[in-house]
N, C-alpha and C. Protein backbone atom coordinates (compact mmCIF):
# COMPACT_ATOMS: atom_id res chain seq x y z
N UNK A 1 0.48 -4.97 4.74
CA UNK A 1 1.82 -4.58 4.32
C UNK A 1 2.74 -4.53 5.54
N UNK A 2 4.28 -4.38 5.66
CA UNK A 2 5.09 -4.45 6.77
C UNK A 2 5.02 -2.90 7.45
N UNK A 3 5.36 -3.48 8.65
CA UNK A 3 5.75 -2.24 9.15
C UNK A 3 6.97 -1.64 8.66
N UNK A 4 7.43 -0.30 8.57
CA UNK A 4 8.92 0.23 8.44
C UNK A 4 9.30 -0.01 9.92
N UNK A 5 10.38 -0.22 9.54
CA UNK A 5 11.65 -0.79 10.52
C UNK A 5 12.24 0.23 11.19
N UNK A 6 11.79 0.45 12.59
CA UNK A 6 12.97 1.89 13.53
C UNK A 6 14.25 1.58 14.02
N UNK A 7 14.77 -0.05 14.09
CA UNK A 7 15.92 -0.15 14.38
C UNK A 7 16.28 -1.71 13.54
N UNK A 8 17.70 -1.50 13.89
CA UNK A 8 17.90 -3.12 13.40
C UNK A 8 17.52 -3.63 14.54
N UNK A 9 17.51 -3.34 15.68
CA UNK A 9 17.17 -4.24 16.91
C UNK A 9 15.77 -4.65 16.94
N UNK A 10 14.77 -4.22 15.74
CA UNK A 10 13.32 -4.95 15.78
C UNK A 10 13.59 -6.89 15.03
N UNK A 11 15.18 -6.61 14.50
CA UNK A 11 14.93 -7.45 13.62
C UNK A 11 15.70 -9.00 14.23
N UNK A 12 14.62 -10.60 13.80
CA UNK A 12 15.22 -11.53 14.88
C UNK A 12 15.29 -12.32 13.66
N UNK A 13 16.84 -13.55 14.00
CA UNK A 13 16.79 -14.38 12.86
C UNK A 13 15.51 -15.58 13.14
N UNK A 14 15.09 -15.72 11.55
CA UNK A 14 13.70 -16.32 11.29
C UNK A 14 12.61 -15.57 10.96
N UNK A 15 12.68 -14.32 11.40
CA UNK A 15 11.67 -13.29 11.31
C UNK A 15 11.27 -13.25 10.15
N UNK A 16 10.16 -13.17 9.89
CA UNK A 16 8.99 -13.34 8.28
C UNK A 16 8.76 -12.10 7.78
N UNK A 17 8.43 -11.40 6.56
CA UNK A 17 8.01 -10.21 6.12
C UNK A 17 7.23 -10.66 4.57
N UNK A 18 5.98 -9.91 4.56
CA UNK A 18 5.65 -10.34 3.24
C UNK A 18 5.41 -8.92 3.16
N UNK A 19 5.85 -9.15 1.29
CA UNK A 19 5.84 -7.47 0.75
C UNK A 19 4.50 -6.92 -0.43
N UNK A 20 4.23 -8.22 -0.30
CA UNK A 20 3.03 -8.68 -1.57
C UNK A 20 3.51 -8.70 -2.54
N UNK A 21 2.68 -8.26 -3.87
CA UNK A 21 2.91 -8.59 -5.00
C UNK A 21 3.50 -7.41 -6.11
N UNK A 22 4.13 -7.60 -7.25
CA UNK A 22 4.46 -6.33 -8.26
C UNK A 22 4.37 -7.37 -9.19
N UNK A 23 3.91 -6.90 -10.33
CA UNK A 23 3.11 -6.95 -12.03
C UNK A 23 4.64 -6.77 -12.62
N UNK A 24 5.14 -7.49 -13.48
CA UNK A 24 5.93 -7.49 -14.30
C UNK A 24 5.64 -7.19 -15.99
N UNK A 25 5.50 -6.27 -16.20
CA UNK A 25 4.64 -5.58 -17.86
C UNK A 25 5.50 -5.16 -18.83
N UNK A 26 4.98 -5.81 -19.83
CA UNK A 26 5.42 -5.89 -20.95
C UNK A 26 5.86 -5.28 -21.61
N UNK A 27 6.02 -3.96 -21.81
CA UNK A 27 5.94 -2.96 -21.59
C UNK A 27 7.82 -2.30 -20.91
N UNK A 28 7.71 -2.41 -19.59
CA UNK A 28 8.77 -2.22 -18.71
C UNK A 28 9.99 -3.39 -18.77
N UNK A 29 9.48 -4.34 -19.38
CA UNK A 29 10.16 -5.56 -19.42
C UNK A 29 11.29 -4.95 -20.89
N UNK A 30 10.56 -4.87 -21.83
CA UNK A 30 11.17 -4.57 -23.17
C UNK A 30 11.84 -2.96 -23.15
N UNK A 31 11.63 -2.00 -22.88
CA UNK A 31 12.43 -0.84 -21.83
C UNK A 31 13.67 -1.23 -21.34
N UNK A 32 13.32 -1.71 -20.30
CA UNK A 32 14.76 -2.30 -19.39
C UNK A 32 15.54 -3.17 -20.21
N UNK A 33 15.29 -4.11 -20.88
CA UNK A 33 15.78 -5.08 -21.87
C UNK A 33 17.13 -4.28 -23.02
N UNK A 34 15.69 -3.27 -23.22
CA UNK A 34 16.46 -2.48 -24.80
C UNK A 34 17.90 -1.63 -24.22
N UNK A 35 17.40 -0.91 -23.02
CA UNK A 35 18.82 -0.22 -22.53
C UNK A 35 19.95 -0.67 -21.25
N UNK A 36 19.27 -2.10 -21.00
CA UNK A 36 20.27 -2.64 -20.30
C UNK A 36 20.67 -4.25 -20.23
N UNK A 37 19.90 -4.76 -20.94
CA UNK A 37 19.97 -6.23 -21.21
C UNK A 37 19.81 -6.40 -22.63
N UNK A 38 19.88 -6.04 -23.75
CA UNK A 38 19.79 -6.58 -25.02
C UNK A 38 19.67 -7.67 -25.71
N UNK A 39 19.42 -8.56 -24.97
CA UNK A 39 19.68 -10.03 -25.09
C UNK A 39 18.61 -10.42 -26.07
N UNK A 40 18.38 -11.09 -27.04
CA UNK A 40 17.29 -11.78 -28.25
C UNK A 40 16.47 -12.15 -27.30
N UNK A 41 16.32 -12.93 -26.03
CA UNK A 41 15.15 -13.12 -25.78
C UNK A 41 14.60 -12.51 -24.63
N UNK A 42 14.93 -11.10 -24.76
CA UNK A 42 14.34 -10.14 -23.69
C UNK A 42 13.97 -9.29 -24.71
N UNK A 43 14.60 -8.71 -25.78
CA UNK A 43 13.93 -7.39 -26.22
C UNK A 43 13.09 -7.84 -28.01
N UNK A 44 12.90 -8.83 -28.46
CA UNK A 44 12.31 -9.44 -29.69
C UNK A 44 11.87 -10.70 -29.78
N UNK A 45 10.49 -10.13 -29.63
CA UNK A 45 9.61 -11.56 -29.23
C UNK A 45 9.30 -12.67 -30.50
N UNK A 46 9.51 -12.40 -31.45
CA UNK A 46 10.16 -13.50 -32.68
C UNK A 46 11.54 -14.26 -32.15
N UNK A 47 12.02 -13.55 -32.10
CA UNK A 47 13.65 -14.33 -32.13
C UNK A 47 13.69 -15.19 -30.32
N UNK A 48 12.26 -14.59 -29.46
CA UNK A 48 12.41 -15.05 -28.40
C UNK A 48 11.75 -16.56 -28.44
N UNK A 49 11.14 -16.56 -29.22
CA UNK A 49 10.01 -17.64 -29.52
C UNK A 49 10.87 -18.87 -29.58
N UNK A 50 12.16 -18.30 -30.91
CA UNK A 50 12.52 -19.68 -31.20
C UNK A 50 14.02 -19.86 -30.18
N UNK A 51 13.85 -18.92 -29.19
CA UNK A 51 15.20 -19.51 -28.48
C UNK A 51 14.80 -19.97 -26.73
N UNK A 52 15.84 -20.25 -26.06
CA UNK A 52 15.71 -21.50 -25.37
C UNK A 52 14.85 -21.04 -24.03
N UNK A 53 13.99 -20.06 -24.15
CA UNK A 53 12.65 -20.18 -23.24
C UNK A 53 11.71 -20.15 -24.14
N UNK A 54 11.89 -19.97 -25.62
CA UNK A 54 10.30 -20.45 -25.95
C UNK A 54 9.09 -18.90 -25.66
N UNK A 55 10.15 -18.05 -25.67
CA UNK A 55 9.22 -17.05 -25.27
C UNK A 55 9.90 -15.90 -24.85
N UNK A 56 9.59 -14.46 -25.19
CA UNK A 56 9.99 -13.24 -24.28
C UNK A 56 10.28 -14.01 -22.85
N UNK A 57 10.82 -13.11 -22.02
CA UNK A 57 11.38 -13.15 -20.77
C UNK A 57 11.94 -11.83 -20.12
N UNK A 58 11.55 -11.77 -18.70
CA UNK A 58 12.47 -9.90 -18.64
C UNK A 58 13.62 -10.86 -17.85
N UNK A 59 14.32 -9.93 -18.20
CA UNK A 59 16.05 -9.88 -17.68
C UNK A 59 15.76 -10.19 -16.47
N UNK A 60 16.80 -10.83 -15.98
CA UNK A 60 16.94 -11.36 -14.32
C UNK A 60 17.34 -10.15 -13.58
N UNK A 61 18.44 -9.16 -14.50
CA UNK A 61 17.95 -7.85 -13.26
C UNK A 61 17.42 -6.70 -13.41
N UNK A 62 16.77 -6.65 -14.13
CA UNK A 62 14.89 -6.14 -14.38
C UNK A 62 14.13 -6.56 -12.82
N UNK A 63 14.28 -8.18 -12.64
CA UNK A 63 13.76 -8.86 -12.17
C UNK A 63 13.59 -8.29 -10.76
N UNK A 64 15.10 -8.41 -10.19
CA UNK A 64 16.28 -8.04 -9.32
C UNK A 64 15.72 -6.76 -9.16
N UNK A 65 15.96 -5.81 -9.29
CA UNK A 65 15.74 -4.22 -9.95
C UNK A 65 14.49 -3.91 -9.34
N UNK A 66 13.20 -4.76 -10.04
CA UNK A 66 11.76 -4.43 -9.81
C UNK A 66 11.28 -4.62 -8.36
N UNK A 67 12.01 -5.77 -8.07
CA UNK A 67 11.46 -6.41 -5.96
C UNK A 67 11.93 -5.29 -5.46
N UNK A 68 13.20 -4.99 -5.30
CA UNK A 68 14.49 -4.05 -4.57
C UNK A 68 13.27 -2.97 -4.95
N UNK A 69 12.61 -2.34 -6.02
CA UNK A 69 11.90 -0.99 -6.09
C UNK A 69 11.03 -1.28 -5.31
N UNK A 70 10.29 -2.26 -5.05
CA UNK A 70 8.86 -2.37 -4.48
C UNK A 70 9.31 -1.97 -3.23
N UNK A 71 10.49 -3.29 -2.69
CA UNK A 71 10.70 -2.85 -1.34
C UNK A 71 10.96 -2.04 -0.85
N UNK A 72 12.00 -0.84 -1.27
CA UNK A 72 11.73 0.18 -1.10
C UNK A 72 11.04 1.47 -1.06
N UNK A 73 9.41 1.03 -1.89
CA UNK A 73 8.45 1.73 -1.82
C UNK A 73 7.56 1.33 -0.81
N UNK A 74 7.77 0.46 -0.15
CA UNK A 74 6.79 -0.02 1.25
C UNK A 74 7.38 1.00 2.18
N UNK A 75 8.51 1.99 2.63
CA UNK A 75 9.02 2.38 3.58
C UNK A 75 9.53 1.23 4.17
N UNK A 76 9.76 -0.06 4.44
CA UNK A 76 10.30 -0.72 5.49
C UNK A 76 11.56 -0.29 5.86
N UNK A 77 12.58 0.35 4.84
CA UNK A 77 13.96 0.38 5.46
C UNK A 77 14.11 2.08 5.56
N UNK A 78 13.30 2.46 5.15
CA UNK A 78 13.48 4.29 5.02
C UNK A 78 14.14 4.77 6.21
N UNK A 79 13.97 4.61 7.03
CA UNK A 79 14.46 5.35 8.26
C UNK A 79 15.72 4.43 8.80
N UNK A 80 15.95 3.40 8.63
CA UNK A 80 17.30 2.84 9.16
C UNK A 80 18.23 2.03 8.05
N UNK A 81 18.08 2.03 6.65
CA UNK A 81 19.01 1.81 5.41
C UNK A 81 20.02 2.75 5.41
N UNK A 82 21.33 1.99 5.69
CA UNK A 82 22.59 3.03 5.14
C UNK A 82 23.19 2.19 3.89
N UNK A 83 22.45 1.40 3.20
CA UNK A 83 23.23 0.85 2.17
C UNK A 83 23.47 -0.82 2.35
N UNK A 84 24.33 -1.42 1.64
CA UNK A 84 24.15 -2.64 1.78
C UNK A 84 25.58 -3.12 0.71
N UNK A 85 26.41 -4.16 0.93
CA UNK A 85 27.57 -4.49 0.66
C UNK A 85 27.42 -5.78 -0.86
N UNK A 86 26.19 -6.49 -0.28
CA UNK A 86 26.44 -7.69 -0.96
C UNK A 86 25.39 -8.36 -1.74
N UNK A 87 25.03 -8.62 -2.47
CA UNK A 87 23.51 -9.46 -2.89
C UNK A 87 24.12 -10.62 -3.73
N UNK A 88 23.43 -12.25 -2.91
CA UNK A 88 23.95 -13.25 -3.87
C UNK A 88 22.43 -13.07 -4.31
N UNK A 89 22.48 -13.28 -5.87
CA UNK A 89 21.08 -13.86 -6.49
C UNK A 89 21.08 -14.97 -7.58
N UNK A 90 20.06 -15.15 -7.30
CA UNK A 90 19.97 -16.68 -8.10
C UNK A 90 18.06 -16.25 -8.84
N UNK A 91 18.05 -16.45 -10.13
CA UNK A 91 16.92 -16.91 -11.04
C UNK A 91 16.73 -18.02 -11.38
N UNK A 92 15.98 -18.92 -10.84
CA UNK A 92 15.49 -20.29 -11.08
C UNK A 92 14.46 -20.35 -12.15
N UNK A 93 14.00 -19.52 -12.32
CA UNK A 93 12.75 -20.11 -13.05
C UNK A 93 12.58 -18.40 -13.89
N UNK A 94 12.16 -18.37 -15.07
CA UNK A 94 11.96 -17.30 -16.13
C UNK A 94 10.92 -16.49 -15.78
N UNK A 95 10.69 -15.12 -15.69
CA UNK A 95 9.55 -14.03 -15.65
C UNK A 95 9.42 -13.44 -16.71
N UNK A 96 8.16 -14.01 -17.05
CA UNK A 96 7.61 -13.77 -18.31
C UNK A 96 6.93 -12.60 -18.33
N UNK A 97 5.99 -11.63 -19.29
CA UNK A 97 5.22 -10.43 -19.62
C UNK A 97 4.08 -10.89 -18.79
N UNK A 98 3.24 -10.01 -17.88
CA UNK A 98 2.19 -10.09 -17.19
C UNK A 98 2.39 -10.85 -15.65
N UNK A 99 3.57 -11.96 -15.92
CA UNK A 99 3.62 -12.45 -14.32
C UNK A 99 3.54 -11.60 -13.09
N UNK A 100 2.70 -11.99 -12.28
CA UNK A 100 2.33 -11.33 -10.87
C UNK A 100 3.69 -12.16 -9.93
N UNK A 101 4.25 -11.48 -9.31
CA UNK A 101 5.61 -11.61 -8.42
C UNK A 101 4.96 -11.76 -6.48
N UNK A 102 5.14 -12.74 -5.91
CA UNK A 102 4.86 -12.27 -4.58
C UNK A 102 6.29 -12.54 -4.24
N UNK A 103 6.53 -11.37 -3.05
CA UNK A 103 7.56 -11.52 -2.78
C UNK A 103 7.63 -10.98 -0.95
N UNK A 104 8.67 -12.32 -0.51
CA UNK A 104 8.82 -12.74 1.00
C UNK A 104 10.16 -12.21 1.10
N UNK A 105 10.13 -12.54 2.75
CA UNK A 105 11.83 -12.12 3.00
C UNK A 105 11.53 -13.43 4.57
N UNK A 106 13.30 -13.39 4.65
CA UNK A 106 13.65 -14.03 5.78
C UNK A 106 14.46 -13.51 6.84
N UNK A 107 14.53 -13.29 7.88
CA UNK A 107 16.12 -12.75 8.60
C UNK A 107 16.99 -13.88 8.79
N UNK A 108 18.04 -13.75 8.52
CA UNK A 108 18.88 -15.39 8.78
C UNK A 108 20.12 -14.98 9.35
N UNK A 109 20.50 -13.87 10.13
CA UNK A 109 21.49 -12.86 10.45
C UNK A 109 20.93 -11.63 11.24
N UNK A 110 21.35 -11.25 12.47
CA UNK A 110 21.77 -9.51 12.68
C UNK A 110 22.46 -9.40 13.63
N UNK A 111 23.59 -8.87 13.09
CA UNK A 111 24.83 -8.73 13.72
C UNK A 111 25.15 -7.33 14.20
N UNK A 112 25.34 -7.04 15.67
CA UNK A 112 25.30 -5.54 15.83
C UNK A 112 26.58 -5.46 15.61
N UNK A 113 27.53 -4.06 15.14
CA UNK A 113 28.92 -4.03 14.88
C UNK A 113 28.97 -3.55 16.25
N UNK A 114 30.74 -4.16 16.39
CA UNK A 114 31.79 -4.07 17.59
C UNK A 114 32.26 -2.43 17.78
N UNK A 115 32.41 -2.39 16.17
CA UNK A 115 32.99 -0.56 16.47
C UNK A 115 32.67 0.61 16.14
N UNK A 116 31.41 0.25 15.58
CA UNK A 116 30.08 1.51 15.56
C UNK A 116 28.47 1.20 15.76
N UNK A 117 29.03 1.06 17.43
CA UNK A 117 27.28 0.31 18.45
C UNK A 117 26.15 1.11 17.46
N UNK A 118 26.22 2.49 16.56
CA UNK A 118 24.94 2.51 16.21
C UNK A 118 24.47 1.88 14.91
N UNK A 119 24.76 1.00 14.86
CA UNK A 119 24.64 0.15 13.24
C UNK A 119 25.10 -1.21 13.28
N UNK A 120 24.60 -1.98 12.47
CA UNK A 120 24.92 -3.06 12.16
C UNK A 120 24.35 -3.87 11.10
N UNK A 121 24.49 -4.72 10.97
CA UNK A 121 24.25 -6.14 9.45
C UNK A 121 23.08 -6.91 9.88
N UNK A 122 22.30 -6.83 8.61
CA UNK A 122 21.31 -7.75 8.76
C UNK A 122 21.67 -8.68 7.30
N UNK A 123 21.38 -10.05 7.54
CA UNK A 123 21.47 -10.81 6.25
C UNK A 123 20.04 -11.14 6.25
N UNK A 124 19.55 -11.05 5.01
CA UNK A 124 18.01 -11.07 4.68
C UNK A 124 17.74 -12.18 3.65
N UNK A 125 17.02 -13.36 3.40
CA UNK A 125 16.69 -13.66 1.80
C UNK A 125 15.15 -13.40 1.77
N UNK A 126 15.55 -12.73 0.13
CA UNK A 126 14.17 -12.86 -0.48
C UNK A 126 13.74 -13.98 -1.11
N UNK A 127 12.34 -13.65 -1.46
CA UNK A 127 11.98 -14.93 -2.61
C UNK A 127 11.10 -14.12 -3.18
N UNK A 128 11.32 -14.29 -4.53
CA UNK A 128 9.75 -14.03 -5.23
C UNK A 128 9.63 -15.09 -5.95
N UNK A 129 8.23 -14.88 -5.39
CA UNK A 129 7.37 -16.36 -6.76
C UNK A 129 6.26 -16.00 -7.14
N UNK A 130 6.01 -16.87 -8.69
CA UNK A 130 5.21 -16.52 -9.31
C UNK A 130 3.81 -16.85 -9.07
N UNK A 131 3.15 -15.65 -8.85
CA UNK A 131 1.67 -16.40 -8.18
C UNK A 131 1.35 -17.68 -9.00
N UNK A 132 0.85 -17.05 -10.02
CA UNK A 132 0.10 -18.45 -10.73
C UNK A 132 0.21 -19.87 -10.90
N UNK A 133 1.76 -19.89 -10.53
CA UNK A 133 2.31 -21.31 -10.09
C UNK A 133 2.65 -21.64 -8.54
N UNK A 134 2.97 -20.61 -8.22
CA UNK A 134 3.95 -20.78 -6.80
C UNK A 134 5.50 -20.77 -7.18
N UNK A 135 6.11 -21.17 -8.20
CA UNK A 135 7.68 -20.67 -8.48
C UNK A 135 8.30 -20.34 -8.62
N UNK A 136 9.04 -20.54 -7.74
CA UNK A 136 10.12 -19.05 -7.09
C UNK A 136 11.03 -18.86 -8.88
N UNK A 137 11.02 -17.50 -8.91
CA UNK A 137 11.63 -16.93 -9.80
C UNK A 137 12.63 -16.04 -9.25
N UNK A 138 13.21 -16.15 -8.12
CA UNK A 138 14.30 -14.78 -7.96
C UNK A 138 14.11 -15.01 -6.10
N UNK A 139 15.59 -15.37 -6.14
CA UNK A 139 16.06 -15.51 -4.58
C UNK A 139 17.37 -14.92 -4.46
N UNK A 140 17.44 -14.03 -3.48
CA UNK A 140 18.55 -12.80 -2.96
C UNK A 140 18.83 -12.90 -1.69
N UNK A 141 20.28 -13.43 -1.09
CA UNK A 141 20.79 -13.25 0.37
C UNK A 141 21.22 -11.60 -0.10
N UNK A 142 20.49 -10.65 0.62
CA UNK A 142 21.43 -9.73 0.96
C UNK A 142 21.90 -9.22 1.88
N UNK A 143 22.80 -8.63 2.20
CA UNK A 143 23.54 -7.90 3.51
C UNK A 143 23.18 -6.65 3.74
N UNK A 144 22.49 -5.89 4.47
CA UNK A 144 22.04 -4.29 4.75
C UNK A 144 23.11 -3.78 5.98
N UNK A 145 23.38 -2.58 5.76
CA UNK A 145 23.58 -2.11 6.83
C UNK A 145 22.63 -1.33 7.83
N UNK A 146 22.00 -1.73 8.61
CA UNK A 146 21.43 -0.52 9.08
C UNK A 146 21.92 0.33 10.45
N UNK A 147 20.78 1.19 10.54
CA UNK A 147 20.35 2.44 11.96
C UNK A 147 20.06 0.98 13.31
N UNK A 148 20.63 1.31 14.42
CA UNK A 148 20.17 0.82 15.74
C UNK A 148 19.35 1.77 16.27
């Protein structure tokens, strides 16, 4: 698992992090669906069947939602997260009931700020993909602020 992070200054662009894996269940999928995505083919697996995945699916930010929890249950940012401004995300590919998620990160950014030396921006992407295939289901540039 990663280390937690004591400064942004551990962090270099290119730098690798793997966070492992989180279980996407069937269960939590139809939950999240019912009180925040309602959509026919997230929360009724008849009506999901005959529409255009052919199948249940959890919400893309279920999806979104579930990595962001993991990662923040590793500790990596606990001690230097003050929040974060921006997340582009993109779902390529559908997460279905039972899919196993691995999920990576990249540094592609860290910018110390000019007018508060103790903090600054990291731009990060994730990926998660689906073990059983390898396809990426859920890619996130985000922007953090952190602790120096």
């Amino acid at each position: 698992m990663v280390t937690p992070l004591r400064s942004l200054d551990e962090l270099a662009v290119g730098q690798a992090f793997d966070f492992g894996r989180f279980r996407m269940e069937l269960a939590e999928i139809l939950d999240f669906a019912r009180r925040y995505d309602p959509q026919p083919f997230h929360v009724d697996e008849a009506a999901a069947k005959a529409g255009p995945f052919g199948g249940l699916i959890a919400s893309g930010l279920h999806t979104q939602a579930a990595a962001f929890g993991h990662i923040i249950r590793t500790g990596w940012v606990k001690d230097v997260s003050l929040g974060g401004t921006e997340q582009v995300v993109r779902w390529p590919a559908p997460v279905r009931p039972g899919d196993e998620i691995a999920l990576t990160a990249e540094v592609e950014a860290v910018i110390p700020s000019r007018s508060k030396p103790d903090r600054g921006v990291a731009k990060i992407r994730y990926l998660g993909k689906r073990v059983a295939d390898g396809v990426t289901v859920l890619e996130i540039l985000g922007t953090h602020f952190l602790r120096r």
